[in-house]
Protein backbone atom coordinates (compact mmCIF):
# COMPACT_ATOMS: atom_id res chain seq x y z
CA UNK A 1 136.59 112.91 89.60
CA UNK A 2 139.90 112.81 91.41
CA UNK A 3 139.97 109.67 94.05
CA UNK A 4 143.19 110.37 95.72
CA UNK A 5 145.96 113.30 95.84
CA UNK A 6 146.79 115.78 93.32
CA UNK A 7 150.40 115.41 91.62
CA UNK A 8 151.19 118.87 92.69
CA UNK A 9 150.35 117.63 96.75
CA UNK A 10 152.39 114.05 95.91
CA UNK A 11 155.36 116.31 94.75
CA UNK A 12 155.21 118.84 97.53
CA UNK A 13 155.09 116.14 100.36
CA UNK A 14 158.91 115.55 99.23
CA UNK A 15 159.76 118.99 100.66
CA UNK A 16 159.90 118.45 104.21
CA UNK A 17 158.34 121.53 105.92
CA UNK A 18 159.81 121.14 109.05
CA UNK A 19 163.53 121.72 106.91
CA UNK A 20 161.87 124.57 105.37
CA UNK A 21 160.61 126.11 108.65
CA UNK A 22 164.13 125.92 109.94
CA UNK A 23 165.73 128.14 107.44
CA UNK A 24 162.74 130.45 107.11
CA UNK A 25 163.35 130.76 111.31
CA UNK A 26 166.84 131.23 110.48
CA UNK A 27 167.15 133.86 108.12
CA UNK A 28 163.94 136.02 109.77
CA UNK A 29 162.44 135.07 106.18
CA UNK A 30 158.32 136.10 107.98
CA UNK A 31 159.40 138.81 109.99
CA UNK A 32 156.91 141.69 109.01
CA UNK A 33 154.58 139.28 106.92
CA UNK A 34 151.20 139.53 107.59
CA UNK A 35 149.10 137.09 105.76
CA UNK A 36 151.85 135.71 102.25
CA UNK A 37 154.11 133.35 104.43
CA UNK A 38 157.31 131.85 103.02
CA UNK A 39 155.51 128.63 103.03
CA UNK A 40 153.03 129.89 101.10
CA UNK A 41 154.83 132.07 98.23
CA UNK A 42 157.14 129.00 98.13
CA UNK A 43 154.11 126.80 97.05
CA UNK A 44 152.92 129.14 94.53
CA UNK A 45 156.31 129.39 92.70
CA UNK A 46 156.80 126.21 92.44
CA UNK A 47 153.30 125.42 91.15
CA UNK A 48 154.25 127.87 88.44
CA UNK A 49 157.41 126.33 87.75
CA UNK A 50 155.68 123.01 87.95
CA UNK A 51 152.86 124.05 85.44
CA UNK A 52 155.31 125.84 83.14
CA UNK A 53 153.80 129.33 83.56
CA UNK A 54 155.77 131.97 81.48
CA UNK A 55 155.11 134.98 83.87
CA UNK A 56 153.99 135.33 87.55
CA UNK A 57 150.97 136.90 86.34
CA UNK A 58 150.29 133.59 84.37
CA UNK A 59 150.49 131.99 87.62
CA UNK A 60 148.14 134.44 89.47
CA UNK A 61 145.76 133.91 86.87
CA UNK A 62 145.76 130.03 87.09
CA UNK A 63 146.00 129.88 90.85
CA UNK A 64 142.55 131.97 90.81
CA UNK A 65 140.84 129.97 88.42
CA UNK A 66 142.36 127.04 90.51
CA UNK A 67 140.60 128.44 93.47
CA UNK A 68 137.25 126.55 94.08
């Protein structure tokens, strides 16, 4: 089993969220989300582009069997 951090968490603490936050705040980027935040469609795109997904349904499909 895994003993430390996933490559997809090692890669994604190089994106400082606080940078992130800023221009989300900035441009109004979660102003009438409910639940999907920036933050969080931001890490879901880039685990697609990271696992070389072909469609965003690709990546839906791996994110839910990813899940547990």
């Amino acid at each position: 089993m895994n003993q430390g951090k996933y490559v997809f968490s090692q890669i994604m603490e190089l994106v400082s969220h606080k940078v992130f936050t800023t221009c989300v705040n900035r441009y109004k980027g979660d102003l009438k989300t409910k639940q999907f935040s920036c933050w969080k469609q931001f890490l879901c795109m880039a685990f697609g582009q990271l696992t070389h997904r072909e469609s965003l349904s690709d990546t839906i499909v791996c994110l839910k069997a990813n899940a547990g």
